[in-house]
C-alpha atoms as a PDB file:
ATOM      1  CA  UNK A   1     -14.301   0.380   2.227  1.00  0.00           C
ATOM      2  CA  UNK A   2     -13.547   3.434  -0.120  1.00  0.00           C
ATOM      3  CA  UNK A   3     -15.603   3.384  -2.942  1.00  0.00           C
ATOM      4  CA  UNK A   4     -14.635   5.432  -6.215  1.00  0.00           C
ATOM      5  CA  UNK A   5     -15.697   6.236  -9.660  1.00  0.00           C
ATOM      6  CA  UNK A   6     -15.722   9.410 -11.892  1.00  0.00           C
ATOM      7  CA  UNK A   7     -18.111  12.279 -10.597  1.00  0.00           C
ATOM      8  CA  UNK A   8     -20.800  11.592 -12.430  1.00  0.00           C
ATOM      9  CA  UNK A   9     -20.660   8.299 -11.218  1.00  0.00           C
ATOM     10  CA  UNK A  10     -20.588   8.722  -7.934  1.00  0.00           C
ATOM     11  CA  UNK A  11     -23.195  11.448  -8.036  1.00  0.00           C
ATOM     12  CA  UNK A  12     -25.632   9.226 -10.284  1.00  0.00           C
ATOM     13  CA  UNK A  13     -25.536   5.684  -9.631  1.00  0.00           C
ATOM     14  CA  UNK A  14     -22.600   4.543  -6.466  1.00  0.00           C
ATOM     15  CA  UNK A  15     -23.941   6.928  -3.910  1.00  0.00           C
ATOM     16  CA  UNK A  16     -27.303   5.811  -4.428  1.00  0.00           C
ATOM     17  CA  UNK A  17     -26.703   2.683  -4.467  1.00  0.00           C
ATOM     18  CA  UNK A  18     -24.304   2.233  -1.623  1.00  0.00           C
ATOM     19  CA  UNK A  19     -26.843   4.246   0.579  1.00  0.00           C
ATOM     20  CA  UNK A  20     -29.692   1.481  -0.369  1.00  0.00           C
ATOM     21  CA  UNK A  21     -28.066  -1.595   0.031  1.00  0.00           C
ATOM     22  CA  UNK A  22     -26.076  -0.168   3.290  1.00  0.00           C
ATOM     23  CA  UNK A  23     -28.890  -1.217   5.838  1.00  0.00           C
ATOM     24  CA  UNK A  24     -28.648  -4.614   4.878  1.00  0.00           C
ATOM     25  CA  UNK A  25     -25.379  -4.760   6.007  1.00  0.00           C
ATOM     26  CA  UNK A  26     -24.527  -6.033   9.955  1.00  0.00           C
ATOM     27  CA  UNK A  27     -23.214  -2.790  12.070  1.00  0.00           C
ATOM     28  CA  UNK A  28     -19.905  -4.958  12.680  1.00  0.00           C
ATOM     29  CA  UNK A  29     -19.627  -4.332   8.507  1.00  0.00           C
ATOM     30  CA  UNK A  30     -17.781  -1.146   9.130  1.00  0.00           C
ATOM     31  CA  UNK A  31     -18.295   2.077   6.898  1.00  0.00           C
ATOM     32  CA  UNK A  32     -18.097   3.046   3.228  1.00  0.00           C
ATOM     33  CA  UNK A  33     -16.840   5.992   1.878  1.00  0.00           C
ATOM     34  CA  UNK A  34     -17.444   7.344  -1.393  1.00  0.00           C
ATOM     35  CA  UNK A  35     -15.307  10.130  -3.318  1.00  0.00           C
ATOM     36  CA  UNK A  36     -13.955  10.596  -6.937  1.00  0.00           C
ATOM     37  CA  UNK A  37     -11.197   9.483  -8.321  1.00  0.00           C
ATOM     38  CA  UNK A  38     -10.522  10.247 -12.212  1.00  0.00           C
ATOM     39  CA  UNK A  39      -7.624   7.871 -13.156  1.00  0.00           C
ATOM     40  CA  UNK A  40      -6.428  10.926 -16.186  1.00  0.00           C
ATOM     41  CA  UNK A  41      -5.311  12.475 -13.365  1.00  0.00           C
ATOM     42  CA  UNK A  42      -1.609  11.647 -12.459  1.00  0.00           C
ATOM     43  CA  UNK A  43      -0.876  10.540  -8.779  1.00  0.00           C
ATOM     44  CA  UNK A  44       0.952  13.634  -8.025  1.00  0.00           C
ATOM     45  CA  UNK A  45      -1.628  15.385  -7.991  1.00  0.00           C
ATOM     46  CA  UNK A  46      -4.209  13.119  -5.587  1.00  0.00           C
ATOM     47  CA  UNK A  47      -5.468  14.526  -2.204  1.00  0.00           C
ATOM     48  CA  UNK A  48      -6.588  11.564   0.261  1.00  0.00           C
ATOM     49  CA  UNK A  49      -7.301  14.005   2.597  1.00  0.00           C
ATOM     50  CA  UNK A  50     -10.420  15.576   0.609  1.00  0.00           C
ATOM     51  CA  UNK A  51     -13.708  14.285   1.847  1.00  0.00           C
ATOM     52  CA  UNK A  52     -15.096  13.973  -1.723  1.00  0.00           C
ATOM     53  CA  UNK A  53     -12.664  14.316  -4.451  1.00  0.00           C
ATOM     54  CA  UNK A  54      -8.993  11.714  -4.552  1.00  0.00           C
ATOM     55  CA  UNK A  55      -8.841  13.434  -8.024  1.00  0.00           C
ATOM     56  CA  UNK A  56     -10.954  15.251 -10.193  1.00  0.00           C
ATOM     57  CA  UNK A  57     -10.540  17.056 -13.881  1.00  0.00           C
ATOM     58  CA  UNK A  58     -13.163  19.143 -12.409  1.00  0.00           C
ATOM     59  CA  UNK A  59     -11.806  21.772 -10.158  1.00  0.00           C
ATOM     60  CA  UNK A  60     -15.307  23.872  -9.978  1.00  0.00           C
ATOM     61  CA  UNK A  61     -16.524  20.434  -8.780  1.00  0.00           C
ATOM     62  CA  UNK A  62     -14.744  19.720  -6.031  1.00  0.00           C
ATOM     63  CA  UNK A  63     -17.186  21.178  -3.311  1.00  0.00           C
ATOM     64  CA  UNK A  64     -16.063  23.770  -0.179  1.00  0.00           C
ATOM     65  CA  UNK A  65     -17.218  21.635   3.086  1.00  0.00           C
ATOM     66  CA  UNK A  66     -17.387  23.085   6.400  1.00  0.00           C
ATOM     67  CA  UNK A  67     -14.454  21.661   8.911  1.00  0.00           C
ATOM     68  CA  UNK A  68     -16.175  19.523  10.447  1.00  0.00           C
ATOM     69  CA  UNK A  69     -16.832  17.256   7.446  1.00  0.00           C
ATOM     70  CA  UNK A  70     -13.041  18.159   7.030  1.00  0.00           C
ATOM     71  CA  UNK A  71     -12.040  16.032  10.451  1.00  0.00           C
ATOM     72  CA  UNK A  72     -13.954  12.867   9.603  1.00  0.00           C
ATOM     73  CA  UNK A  73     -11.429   9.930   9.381  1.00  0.00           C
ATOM     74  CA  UNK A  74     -10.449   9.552   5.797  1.00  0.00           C
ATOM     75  CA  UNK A  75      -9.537   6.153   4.345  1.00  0.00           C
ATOM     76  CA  UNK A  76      -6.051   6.851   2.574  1.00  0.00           C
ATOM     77  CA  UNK A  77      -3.414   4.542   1.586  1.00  0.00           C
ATOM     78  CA  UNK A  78      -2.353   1.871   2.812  1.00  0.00           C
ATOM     79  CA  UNK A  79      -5.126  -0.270   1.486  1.00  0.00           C
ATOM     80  CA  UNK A  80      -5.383  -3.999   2.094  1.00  0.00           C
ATOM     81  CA  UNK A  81      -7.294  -5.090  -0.696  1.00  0.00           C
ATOM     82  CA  UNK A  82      -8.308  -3.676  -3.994  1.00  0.00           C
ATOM     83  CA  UNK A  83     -10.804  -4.542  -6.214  1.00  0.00           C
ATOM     84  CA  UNK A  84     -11.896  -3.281  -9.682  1.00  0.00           C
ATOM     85  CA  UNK A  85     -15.050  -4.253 -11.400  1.00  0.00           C
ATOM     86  CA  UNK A  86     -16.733  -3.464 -14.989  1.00  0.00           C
ATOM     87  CA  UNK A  87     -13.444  -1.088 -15.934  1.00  0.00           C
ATOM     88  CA  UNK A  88     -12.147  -2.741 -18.756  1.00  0.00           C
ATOM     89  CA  UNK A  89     -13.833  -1.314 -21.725  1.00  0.00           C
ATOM     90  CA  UNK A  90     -12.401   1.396 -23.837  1.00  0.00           C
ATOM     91  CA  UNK A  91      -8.449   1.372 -24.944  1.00  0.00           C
ATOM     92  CA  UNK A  92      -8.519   5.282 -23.841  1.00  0.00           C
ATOM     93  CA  UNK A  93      -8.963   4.188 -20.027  1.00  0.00           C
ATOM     94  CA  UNK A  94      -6.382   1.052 -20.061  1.00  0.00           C
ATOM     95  CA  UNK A  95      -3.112   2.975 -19.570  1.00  0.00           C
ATOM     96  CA  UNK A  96      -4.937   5.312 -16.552  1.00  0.00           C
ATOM     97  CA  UNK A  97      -6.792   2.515 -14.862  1.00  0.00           C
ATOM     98  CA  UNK A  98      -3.399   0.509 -14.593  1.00  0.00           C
ATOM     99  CA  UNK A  99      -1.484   3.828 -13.730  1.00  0.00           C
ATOM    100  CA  UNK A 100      -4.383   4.377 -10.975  1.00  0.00           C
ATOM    101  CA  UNK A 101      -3.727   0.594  -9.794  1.00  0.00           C
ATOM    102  CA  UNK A 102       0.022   0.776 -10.131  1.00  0.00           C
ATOM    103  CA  UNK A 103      -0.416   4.103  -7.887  1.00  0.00           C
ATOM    104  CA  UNK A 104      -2.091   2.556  -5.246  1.00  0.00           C
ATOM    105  CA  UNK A 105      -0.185  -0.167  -4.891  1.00  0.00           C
ATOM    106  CA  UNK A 106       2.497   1.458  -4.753  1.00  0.00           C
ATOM    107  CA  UNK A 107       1.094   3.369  -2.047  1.00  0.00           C
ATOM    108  CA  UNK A 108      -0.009   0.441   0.166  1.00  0.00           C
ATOM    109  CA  UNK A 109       3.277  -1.624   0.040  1.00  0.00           C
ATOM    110  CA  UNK A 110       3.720  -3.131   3.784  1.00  0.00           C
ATOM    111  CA  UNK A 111       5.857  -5.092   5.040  1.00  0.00           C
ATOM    112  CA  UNK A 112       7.647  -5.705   1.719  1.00  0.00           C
ATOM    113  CA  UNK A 113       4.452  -6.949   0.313  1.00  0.00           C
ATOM    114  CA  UNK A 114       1.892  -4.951  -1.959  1.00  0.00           C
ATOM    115  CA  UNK A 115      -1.583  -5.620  -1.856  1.00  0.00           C
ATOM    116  CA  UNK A 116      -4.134  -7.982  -4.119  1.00  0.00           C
ATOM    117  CA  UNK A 117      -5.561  -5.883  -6.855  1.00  0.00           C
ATOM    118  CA  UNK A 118      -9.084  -8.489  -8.254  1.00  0.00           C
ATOM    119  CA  UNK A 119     -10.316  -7.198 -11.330  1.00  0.00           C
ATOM    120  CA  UNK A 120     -13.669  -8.684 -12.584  1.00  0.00           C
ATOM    121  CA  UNK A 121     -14.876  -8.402 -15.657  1.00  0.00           C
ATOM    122  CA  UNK A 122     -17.023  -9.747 -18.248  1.00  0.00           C
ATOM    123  CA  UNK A 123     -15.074 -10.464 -21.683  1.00  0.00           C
ATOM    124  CA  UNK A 124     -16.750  -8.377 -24.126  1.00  0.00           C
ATOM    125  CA  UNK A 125     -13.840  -7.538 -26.190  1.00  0.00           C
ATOM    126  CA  UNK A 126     -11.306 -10.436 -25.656  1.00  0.00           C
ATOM    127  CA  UNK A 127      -8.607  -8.308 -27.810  1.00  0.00           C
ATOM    128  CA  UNK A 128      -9.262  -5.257 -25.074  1.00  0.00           C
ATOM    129  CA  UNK A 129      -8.946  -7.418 -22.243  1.00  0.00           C
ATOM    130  CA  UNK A 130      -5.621  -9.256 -23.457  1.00  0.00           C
ATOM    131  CA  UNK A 131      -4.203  -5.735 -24.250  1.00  0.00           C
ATOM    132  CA  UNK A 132      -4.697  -4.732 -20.679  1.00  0.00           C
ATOM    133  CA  UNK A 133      -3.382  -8.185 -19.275  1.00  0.00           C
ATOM    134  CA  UNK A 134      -0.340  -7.826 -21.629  1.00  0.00           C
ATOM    135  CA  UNK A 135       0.140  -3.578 -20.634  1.00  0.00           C
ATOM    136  CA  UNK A 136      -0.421  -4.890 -16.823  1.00  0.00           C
ATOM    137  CA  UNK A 137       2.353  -7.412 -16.721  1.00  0.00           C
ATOM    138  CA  UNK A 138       5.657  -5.427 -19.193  1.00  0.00           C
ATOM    139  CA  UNK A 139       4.624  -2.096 -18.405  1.00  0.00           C
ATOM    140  CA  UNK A 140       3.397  -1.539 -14.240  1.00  0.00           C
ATOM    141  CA  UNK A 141       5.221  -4.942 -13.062  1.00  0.00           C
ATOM    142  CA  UNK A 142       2.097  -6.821 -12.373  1.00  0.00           C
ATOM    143  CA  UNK A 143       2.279 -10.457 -11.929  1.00  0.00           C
ATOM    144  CA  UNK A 144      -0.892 -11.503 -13.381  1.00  0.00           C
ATOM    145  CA  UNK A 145      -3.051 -14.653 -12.539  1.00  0.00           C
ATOM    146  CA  UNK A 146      -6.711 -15.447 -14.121  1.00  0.00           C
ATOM    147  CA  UNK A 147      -8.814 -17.008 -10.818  1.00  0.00           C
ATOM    148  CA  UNK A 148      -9.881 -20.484 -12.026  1.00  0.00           C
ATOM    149  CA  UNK A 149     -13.907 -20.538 -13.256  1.00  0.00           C
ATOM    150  CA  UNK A 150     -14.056 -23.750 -11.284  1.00  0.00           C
ATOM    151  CA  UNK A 151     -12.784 -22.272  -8.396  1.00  0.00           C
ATOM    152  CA  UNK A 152     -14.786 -19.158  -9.063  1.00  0.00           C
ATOM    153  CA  UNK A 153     -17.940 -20.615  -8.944  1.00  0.00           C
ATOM    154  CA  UNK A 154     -17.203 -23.184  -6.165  1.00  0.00           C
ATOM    155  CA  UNK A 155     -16.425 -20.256  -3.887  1.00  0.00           C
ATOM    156  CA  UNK A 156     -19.697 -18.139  -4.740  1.00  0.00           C
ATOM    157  CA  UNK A 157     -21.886 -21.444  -3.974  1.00  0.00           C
ATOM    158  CA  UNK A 158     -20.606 -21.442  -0.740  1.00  0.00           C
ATOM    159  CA  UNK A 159     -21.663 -18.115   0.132  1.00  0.00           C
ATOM    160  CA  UNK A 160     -25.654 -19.288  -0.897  1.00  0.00           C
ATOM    161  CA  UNK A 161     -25.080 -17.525  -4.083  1.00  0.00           C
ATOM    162  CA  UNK A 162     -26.428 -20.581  -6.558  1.00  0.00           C
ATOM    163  CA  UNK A 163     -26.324 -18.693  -9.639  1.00  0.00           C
ATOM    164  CA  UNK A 164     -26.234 -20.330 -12.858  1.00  0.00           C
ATOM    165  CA  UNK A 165     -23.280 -21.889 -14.512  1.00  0.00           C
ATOM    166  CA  UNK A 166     -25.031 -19.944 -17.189  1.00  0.00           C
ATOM    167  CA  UNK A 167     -25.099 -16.530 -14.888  1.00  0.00           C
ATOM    168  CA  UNK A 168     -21.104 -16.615 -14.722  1.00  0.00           C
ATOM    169  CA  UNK A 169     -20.637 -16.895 -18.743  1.00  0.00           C
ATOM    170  CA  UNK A 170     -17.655 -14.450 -19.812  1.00  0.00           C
ATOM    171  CA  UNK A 171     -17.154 -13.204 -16.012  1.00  0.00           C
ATOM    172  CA  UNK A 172     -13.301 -13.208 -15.540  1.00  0.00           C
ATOM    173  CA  UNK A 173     -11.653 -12.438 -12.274  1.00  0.00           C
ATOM    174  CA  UNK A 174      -7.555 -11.787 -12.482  1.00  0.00           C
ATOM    175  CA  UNK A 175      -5.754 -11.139  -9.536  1.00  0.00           C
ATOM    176  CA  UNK A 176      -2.942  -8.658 -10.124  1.00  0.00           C
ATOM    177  CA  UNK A 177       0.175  -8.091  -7.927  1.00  0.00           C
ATOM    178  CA  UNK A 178       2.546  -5.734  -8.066  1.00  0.00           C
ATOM    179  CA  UNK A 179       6.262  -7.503  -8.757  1.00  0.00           C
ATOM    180  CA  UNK A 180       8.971  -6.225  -5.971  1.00  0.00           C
ATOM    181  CA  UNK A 181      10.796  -4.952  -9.071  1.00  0.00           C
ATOM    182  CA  UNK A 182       8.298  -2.628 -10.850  1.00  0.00           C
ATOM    183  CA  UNK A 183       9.304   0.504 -12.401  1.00  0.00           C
ATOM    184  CA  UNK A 184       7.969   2.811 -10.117  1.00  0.00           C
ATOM    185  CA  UNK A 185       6.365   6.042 -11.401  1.00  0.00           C
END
């Protein structure tokens, strides 16, 4: 898994919190890897091959690392899966999240196929949220699906997560796939 978020983010709060809730995981889990990855900044200008820093506004933050963290395998595109959480919420970010998506999928297209982009979200501003859905599907060439509450909440019983129908009020997951056709960038 490669987790990312904006470096304050990820030097604050995902770090942290990936490094706690990492023993609970089996060893057959596989690994997570953190690094930053600012969606202002276009795609042209990425580096997968940094050990901390996809993209960063920040040049003085982007650390020097000695060469051996330099040869760790990197997770870099293609990606099977990706999933966005919480990143709906101010009309600045919707254009660059959906760029940063668009980007990716883009990146991970095999076998004439692009991946499954989930994005959950609670619906705090139902005008923000339809903006983005609308933006998503006639600008980047997303096809773009809500997953059924019934289905949601079905599917998190069987893992032995009995929340609340309560719990799950407002959560939205949409599944977003990129259209053979897009406009690419």
């Amino acid at each position: 898994v490669l987790a990312t978020d904006t470096q304050h983010v990820v030097s604050t709060v995902l770090r942290h919190n990936i490094h706690q809730n990492a023993t609970s995981l089996p060893p057959s889990a596989g690994s997570i890897q953190v690094r930053e990855l600012d969606w202002t900044v276009p795609s042209s200008e990425w580096n997968w091959n940094h050990p901390s820093v996809v993209a960063s506004t920040e040049r003085s933050q982007q650390p020097s690392l000695p060469s051996s963290e330099l040869d760790r395998d990197l997770l870099t595109p293609p990606f099977d899966l990706i999933l966005s959480s919480d990143t709906l919420y101010s009309p600045t970010l919707i254009t660059p999240l959906l760029r940063t998506i668009h980007s990716i999928s883009l990146a991970s297209k095999r076998s004439h196929r692009f991946p499954p982009v989930y994005i959950c979200l609670e619906r705090r501003d139902p005008a923000l949220i339809d903006a983005a859905l609308a933006e998503a599907q006639s600008k980047w060439g997303f096809v773009v699906e809500r997953i059924p509450h019934r289905k949601l909440c079905k599917t998190m019983e069987k893992t032995g997560l009995n929340w609340d129908r309560d719990d799950w009020e407002g959560v939205e997951i949409w599944k977003l796939v990129l259209q053979q056709t897009s406009v690419e960038e």
